[in-house]
C-alpha atoms as a PDB file:
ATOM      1  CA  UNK A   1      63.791  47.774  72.616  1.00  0.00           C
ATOM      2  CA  UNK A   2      65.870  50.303  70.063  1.00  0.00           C
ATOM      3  CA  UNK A   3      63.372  51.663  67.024  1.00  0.00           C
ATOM      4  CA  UNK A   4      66.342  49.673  64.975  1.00  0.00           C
ATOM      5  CA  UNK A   5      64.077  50.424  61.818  1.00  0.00           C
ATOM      6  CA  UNK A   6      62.604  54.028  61.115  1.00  0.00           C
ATOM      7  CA  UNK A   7      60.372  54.029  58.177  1.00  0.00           C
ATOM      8  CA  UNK A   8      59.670  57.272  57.062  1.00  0.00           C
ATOM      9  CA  UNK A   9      57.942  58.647  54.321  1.00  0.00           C
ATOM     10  CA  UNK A  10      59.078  61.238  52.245  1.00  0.00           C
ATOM     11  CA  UNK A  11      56.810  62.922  50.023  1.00  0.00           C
ATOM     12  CA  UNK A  12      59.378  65.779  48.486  1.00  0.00           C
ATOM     13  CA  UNK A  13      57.589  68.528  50.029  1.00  0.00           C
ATOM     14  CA  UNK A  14      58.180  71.790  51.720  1.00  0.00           C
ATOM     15  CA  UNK A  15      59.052  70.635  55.122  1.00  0.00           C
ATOM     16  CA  UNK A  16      60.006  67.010  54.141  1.00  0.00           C
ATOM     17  CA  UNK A  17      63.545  68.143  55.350  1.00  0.00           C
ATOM     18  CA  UNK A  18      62.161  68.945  59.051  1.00  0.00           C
ATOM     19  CA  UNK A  19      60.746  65.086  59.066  1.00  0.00           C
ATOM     20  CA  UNK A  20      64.100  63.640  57.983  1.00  0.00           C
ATOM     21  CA  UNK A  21      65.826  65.659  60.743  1.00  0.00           C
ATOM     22  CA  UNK A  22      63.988  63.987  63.433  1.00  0.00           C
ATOM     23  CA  UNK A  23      63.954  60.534  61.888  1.00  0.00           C
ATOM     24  CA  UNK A  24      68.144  60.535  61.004  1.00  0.00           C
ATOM     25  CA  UNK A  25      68.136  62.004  64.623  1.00  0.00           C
ATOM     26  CA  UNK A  26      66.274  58.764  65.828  1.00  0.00           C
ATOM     27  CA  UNK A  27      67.988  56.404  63.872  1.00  0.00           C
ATOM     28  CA  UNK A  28      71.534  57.695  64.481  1.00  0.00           C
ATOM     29  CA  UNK A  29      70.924  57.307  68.293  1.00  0.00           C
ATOM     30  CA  UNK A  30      69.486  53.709  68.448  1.00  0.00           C
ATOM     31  CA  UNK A  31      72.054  52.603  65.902  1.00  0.00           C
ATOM     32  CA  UNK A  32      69.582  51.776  63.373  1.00  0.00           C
ATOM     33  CA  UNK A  33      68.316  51.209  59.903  1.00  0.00           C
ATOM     34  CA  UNK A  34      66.390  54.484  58.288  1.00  0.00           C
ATOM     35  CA  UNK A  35      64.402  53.569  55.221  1.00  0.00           C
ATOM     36  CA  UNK A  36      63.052  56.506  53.282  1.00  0.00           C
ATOM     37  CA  UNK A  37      59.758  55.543  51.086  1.00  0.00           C
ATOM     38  CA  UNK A  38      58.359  58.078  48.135  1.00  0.00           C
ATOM     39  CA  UNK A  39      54.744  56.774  46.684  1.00  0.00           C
ATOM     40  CA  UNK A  40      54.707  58.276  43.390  1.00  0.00           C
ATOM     41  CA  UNK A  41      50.400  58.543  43.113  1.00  0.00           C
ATOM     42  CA  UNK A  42      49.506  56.965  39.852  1.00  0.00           C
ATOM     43  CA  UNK A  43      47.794  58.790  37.000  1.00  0.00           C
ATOM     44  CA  UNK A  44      43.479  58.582  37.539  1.00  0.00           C
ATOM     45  CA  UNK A  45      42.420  59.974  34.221  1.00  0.00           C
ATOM     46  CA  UNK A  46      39.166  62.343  35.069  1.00  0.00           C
ATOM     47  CA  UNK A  47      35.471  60.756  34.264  1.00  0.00           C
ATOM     48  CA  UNK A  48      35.338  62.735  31.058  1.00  0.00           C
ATOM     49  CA  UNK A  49      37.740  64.443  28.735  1.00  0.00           C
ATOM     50  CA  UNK A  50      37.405  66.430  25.077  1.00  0.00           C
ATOM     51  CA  UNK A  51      39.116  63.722  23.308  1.00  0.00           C
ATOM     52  CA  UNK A  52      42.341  61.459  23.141  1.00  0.00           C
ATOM     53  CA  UNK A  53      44.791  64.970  23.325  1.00  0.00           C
ATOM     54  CA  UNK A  54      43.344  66.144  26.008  1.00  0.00           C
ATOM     55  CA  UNK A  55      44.150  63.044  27.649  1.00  0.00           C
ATOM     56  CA  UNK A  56      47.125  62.863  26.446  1.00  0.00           C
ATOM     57  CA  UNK A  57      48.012  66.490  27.783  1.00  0.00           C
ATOM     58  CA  UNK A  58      46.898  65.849  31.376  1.00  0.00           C
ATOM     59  CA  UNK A  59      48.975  62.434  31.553  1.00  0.00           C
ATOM     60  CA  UNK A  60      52.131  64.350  30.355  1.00  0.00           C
ATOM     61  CA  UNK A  61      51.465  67.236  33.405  1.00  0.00           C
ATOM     62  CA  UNK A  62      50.959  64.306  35.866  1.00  0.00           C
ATOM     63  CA  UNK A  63      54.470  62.531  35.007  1.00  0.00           C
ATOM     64  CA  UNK A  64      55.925  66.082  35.209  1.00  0.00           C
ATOM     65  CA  UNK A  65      54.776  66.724  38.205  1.00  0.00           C
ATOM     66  CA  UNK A  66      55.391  63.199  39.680  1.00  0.00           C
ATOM     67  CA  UNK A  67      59.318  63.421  38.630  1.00  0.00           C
ATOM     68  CA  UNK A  68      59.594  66.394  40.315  1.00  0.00           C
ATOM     69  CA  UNK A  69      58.098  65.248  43.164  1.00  0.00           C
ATOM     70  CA  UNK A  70      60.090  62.217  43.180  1.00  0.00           C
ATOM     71  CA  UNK A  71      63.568  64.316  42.295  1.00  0.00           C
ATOM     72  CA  UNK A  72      62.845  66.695  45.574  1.00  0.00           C
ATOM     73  CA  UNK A  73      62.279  63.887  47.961  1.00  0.00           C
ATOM     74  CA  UNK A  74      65.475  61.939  46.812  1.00  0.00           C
ATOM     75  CA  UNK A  75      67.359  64.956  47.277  1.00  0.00           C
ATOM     76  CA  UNK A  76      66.212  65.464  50.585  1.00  0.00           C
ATOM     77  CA  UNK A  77      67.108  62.056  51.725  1.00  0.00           C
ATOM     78  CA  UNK A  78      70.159  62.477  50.047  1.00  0.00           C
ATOM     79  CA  UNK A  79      71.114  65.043  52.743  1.00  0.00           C
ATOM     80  CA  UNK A  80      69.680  63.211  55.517  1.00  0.00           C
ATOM     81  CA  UNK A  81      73.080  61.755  56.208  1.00  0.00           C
ATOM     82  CA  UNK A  82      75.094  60.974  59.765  1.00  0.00           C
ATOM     83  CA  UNK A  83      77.066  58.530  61.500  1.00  0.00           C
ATOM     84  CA  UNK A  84      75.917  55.376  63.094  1.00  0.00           C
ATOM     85  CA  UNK A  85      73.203  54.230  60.627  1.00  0.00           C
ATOM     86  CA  UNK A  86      72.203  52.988  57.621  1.00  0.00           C
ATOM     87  CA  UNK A  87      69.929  53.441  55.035  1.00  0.00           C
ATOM     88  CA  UNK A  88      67.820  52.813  52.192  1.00  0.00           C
ATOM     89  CA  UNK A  89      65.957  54.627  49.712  1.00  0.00           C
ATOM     90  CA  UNK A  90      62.883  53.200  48.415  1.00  0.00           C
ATOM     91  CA  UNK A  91      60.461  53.947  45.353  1.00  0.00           C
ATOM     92  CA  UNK A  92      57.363  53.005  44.303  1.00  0.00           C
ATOM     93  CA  UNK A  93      53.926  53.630  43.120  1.00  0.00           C
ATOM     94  CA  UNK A  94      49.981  53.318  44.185  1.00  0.00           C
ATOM     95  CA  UNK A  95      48.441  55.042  47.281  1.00  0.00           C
ATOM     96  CA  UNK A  96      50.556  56.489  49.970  1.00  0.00           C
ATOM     97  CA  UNK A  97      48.108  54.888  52.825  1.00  0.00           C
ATOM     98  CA  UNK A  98      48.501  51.618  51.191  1.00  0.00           C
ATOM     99  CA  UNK A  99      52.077  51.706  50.240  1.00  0.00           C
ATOM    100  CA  UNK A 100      53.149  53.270  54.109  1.00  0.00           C
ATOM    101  CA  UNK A 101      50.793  50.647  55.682  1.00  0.00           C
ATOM    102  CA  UNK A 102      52.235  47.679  54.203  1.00  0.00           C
ATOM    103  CA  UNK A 103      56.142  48.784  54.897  1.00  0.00           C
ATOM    104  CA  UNK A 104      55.124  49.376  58.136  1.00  0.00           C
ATOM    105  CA  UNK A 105      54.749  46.079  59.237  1.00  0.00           C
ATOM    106  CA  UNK A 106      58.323  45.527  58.900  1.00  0.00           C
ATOM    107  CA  UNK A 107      59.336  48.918  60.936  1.00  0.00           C
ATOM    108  CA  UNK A 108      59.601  49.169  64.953  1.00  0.00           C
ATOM    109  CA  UNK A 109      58.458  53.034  64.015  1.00  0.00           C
ATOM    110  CA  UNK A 110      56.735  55.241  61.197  1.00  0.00           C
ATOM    111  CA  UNK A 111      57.665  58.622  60.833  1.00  0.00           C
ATOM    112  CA  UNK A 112      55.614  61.405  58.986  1.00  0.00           C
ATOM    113  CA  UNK A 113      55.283  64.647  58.620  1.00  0.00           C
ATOM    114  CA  UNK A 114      52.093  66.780  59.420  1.00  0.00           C
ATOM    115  CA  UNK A 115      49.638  67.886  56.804  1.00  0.00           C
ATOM    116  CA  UNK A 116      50.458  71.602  56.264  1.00  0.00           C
ATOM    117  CA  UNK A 117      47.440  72.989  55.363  1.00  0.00           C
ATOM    118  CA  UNK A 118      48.401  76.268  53.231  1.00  0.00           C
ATOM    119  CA  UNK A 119      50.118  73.314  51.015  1.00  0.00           C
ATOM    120  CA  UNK A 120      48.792  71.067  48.461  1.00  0.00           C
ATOM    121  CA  UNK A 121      49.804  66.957  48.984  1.00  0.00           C
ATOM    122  CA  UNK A 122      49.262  64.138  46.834  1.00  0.00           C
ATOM    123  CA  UNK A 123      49.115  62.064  50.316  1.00  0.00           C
ATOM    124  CA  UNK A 124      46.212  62.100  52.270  1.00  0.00           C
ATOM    125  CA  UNK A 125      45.459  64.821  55.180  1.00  0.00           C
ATOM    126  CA  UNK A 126      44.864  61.946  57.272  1.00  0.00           C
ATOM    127  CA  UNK A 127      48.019  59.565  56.036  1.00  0.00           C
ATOM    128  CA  UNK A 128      49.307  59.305  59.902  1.00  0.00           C
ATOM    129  CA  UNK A 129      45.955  58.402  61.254  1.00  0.00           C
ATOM    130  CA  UNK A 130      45.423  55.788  58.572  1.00  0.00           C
ATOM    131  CA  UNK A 131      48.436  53.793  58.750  1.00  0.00           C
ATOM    132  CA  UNK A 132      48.589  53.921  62.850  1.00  0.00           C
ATOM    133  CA  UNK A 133      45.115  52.638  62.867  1.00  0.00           C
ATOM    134  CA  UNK A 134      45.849  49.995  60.154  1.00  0.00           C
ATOM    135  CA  UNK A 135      48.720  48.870  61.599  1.00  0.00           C
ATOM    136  CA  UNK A 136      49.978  47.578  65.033  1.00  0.00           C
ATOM    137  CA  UNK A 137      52.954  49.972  64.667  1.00  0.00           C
ATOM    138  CA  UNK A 138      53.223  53.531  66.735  1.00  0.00           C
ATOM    139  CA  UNK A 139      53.607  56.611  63.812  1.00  0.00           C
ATOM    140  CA  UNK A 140      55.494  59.832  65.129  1.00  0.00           C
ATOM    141  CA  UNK A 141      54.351  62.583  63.433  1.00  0.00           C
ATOM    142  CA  UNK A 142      56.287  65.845  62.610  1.00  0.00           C
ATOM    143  CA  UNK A 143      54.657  69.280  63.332  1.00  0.00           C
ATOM    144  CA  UNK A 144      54.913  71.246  59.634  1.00  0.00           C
ATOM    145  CA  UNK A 145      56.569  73.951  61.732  1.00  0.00           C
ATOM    146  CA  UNK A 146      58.935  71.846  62.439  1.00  0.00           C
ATOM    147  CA  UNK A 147      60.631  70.269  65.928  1.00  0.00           C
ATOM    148  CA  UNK A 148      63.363  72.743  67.569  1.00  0.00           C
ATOM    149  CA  UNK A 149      65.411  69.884  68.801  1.00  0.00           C
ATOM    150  CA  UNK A 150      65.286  65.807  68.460  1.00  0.00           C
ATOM    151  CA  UNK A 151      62.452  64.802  70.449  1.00  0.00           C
ATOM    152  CA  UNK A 152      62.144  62.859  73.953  1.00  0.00           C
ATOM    153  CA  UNK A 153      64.060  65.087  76.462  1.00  0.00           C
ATOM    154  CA  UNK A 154      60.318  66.370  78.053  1.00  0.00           C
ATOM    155  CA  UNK A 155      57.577  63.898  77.335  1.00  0.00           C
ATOM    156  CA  UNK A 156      54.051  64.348  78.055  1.00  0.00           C
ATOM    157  CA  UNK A 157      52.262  61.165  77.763  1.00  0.00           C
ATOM    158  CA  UNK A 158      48.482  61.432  77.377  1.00  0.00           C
ATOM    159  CA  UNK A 159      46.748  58.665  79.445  1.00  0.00           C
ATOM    160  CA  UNK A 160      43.595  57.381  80.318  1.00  0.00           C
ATOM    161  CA  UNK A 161      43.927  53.643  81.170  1.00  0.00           C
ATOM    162  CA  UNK A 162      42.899  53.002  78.134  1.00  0.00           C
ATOM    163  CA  UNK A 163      43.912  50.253  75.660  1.00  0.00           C
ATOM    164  CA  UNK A 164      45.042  52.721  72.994  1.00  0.00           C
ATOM    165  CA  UNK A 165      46.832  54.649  75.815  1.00  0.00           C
ATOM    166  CA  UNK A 166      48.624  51.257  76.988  1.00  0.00           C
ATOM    167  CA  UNK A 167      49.896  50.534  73.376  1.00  0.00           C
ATOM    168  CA  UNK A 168      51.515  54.105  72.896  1.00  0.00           C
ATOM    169  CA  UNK A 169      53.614  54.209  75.991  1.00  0.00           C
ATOM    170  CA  UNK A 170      54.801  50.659  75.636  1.00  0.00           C
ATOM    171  CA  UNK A 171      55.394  52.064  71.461  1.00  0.00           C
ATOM    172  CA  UNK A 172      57.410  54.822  72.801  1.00  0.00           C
ATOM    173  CA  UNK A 173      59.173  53.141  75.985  1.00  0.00           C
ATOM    174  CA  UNK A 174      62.598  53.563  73.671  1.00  0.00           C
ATOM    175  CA  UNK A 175      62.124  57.324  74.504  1.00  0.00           C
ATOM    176  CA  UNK A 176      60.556  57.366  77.632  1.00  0.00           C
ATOM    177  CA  UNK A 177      63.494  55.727  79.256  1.00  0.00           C
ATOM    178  CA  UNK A 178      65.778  58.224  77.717  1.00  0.00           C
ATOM    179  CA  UNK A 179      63.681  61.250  78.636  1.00  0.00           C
ATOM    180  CA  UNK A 180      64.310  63.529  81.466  1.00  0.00           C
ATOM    181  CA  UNK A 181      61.049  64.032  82.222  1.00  0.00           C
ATOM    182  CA  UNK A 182      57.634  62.334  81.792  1.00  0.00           C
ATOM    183  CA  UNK A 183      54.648  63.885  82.294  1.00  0.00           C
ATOM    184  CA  UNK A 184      52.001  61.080  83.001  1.00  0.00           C
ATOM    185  CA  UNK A 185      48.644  63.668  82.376  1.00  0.00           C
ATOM    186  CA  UNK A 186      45.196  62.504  83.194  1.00  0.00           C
ATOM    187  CA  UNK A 187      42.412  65.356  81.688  1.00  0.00           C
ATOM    188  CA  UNK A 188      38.773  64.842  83.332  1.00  0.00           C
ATOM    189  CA  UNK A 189      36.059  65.593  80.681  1.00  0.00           C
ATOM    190  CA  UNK A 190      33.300  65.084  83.064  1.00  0.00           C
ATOM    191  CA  UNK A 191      34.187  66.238  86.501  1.00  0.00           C
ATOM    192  CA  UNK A 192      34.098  63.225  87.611  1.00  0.00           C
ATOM    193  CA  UNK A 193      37.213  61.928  89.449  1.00  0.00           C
ATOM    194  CA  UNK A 194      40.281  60.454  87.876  1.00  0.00           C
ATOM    195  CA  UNK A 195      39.803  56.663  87.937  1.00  0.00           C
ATOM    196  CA  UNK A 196      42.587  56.250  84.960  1.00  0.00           C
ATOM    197  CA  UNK A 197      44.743  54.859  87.372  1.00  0.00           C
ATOM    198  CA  UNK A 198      47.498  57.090  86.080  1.00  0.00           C
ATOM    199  CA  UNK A 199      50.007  56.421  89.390  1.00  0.00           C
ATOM    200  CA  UNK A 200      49.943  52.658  88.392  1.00  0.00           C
ATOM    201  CA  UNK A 201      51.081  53.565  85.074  1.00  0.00           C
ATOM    202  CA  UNK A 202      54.011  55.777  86.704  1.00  0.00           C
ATOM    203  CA  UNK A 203      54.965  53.401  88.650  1.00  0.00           C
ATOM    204  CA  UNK A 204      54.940  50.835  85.553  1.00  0.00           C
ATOM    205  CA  UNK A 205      56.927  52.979  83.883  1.00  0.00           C
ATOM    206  CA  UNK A 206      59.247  54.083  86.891  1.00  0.00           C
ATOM    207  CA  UNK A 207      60.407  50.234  87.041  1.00  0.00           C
ATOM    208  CA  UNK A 208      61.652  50.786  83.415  1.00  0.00           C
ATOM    209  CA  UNK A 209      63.828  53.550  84.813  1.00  0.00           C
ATOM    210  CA  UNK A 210      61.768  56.266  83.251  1.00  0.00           C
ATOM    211  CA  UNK A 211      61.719  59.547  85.402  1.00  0.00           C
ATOM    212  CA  UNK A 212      57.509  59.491  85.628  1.00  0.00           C
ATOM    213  CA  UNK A 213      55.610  61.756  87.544  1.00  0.00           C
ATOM    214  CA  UNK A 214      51.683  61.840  87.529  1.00  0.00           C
ATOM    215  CA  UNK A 215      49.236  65.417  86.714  1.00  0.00           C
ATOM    216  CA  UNK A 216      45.749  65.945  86.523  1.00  0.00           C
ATOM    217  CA  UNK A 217      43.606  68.402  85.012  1.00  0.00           C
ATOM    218  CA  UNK A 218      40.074  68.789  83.793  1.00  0.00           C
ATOM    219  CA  UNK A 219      38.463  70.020  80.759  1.00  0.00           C
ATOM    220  CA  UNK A 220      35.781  72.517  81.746  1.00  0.00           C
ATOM    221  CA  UNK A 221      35.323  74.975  78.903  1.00  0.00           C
ATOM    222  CA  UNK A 222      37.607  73.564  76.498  1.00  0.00           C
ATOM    223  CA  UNK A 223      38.054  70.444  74.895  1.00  0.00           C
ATOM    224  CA  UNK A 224      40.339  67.276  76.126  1.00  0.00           C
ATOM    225  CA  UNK A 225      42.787  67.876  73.416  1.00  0.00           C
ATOM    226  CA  UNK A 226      42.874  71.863  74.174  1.00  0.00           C
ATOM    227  CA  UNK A 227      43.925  71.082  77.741  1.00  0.00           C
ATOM    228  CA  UNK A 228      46.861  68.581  76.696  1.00  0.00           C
ATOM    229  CA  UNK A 229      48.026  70.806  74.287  1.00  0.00           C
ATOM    230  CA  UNK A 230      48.276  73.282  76.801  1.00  0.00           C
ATOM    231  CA  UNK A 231      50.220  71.357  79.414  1.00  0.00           C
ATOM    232  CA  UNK A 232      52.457  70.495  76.949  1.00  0.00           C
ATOM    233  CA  UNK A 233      53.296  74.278  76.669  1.00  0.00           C
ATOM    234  CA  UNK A 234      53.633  74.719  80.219  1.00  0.00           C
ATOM    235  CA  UNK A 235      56.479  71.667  80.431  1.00  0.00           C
ATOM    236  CA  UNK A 236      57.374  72.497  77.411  1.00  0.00           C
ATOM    237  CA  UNK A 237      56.973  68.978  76.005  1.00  0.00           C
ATOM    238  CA  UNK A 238      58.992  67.926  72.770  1.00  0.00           C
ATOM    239  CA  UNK A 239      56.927  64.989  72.429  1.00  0.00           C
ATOM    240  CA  UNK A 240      53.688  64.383  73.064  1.00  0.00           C
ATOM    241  CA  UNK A 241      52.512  60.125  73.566  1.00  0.00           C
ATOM    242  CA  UNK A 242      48.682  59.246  73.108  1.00  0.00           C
ATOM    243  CA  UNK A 243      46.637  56.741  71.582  1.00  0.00           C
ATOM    244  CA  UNK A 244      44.502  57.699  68.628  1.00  0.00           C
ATOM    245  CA  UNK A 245      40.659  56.629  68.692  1.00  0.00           C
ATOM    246  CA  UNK A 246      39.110  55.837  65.622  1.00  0.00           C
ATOM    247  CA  UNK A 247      38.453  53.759  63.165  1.00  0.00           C
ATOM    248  CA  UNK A 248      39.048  53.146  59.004  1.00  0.00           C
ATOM    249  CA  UNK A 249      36.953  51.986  56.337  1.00  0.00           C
ATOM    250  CA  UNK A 250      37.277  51.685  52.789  1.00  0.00           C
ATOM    251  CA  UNK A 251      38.607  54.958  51.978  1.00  0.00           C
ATOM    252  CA  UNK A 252      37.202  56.475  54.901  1.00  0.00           C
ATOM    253  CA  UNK A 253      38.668  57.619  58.337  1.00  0.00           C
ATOM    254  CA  UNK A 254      36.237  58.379  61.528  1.00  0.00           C
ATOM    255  CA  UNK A 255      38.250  59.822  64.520  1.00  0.00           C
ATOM    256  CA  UNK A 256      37.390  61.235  67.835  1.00  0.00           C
ATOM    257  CA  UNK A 257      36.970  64.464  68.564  1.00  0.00           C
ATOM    258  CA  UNK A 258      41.018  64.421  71.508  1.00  0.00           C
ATOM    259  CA  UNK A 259      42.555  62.593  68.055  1.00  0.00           C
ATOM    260  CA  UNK A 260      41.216  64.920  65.464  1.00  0.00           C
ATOM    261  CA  UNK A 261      42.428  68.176  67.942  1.00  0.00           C
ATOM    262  CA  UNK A 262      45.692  66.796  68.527  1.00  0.00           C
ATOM    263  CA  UNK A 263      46.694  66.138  64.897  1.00  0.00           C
ATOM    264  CA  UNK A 264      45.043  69.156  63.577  1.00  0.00           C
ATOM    265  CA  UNK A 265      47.018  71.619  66.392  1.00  0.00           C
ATOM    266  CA  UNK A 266      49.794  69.884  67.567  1.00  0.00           C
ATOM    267  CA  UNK A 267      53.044  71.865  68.109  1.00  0.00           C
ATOM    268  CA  UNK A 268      55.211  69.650  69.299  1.00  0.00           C
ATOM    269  CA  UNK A 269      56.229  66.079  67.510  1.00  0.00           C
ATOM    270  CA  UNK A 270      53.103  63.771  68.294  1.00  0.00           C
ATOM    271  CA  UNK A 271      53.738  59.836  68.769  1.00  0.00           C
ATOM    272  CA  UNK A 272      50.376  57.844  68.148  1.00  0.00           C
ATOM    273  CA  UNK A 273      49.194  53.887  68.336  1.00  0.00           C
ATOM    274  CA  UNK A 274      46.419  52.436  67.784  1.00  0.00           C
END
C-alpha cells in the first residue's frame, strides 16, 4: 500500500520548508495526494486584564501575529510544488492536536516537523506524540535540522515484538520495501537475552521483498533510546521506525522514557505508531 494521502501540517515556521521537502518528496513518489493543514490557535484572552483596551490591544497583536503565521505557511506550501501529485491547502482554526488528529483519520500518513527548541510554536512540543497516540495512523516526524535526502534508502527499524513495534513496520512497509537496507535492531535493557523474536520479523518482512537483516545490542550504561540512536549513526539510517509508548489524557501526554529520547534527540526523520 502507497501513502496515496500525506497530511502534513504546516505551521509557517522556521524549518516548515524542511517538512514540506520530505512530504512533496513522499507524495511525488507514491503518486499521491499532499494536503497541507495550518491551525490558526484561537485568541484565549488572559484571566485578568486593566480594562476593555487592554483587551482590545492584546486581541489586535494575536490576529497580527496569526496572519503572519498563516501568510508564511501558505507561502511555503506554495513552493512545495513537483510533478506527479496533487494537492490541497487547508485552513482552519482551534487546537493543532485536535485539528491534526481529526484530518488524520482520513490520511494513510501524518507528517510533522520536530519541535525546535531555541523556537517559540503555537503547536504543542508534543503535537507528533499526541496525534500518533490518538490516532491509528503512523506520524513521520522531521528532525528541525532538517533530512539531507528523502528518507527510506537505510532504515533502522526499532523492534521489540511488541504491539506498538508490529503497527510501525506494517505503517511504514511502503518504505521498507523500497529501502536498500533494513536494519531490524533489538536493544537489551536488562541483560537478559533477546526473546523479541526479531529474525521472525525479518523474515516477515523479507517475504514482502524488503532487504531485512537482524542486530542486537544492549543498553548497559546508557539508555535504550541512546543505543538506537547510535546505531542509526553507524548505518547511517535516514529513517528511523519504532512504536511510541504512552498514553494521552485530557490535555496531558505521559510517554516512556525510549519515546521521550527518541523525539527529543532524533537526527534522522523518525516514523512512529501507536
Amino acid at each position: 500500500m502507497d501513502f496515496k494521502t500525506i497530511l502534513a501540517f504546516v505551521d509557517g515556521g522556521e524549518h516548515t520548508a524542511d517538512t514540506l521537502k520530505v512530504a512533496t518528496g513522499l507524495a511525488q513518489k507514491s503518486n499521491g495526494h499532499l494536503i497541507g493543514l495550518h491551525v490558526r490557535p484561537r485568541f484565549q484572552p488572559p484571566a485578568f486584564t486593566d480594562g476593555s483596551y487592554a483587551l482590545d490591544a492584546l486581541y489586535k497583536t494575536h490576529e497580527e501575529a496569526v496572519r503572519a503565521d498563516e501568510q508564511r505557511a501558505a507561502s511555503a506550501f506554495k513552493m512545495a510544488n513537483g510533478t506527479g501529485f496533487t494537492t490541497e491547502w487547508r485552513v482552519i482554526d482551534g487546537f493543532a492536536e485536535d485539528e491534526l488528529a481529526h484530518a488524520a483519520r482520513y490520511a494513510d500518513l501524518v507528517v510533522v516537523g520536530q519541535p525546535d527548541p531555541d523556537r517559540a510554536s503555537s503547536a504543542p512540543t508534543d503535537l507528533a506524540e499526541q496525534v500518533a497516540l490518538s490516532t491509528e495512523r503512523p506520524v513521520l516526524v522531521v528532525p528541525h535540522i532538517g533530512a539531507s535526502r528523502a528518507p527510506g534508502k537505510t532504515v533502522l527499524l526499532a523492534w521489540n515484538g511488541s504491539r506498538e513495534a508490529s503497527r510501525a513496520a506494517t505503517a511504514a512497509l511502503p518504505l521498507l520495501e523500497e529501502a536498500d537496507e533494513v536494519v531490524v535492531l533489538t536493544v537489551d535493557g536488562k541483560n537478559n537475552g533477546h526473546d523479541a523474536h526479531a529474525e521472525d520479523a525479518a523474515e516477515w518482512l523479507k517475504r514482502h521483498g524488503v532487504k531485512a537483516k537482524v542486530e542486537h545490542d544492549r543498553a548497559t550504561d546508557r539508555d535504550i533510546g541512546s543505543v538506537i540512536l547510535s546505531r542509526a549513526a553507524d548505518h547511517g539510517a535516514d529513517l528511523i521506525v519504532m512504536g511510541v509508548y504512552g498514553h494521552s489524557r485530557v490535555r496531558e501526554l505521559v510517554l516512556g522514557g525510549v519515546s521521550r529520547t527518541m523525539l527529543r534527540s532524533m537526527t534522522a526523520p523518525l516514523l512512529i505508531a501507536h
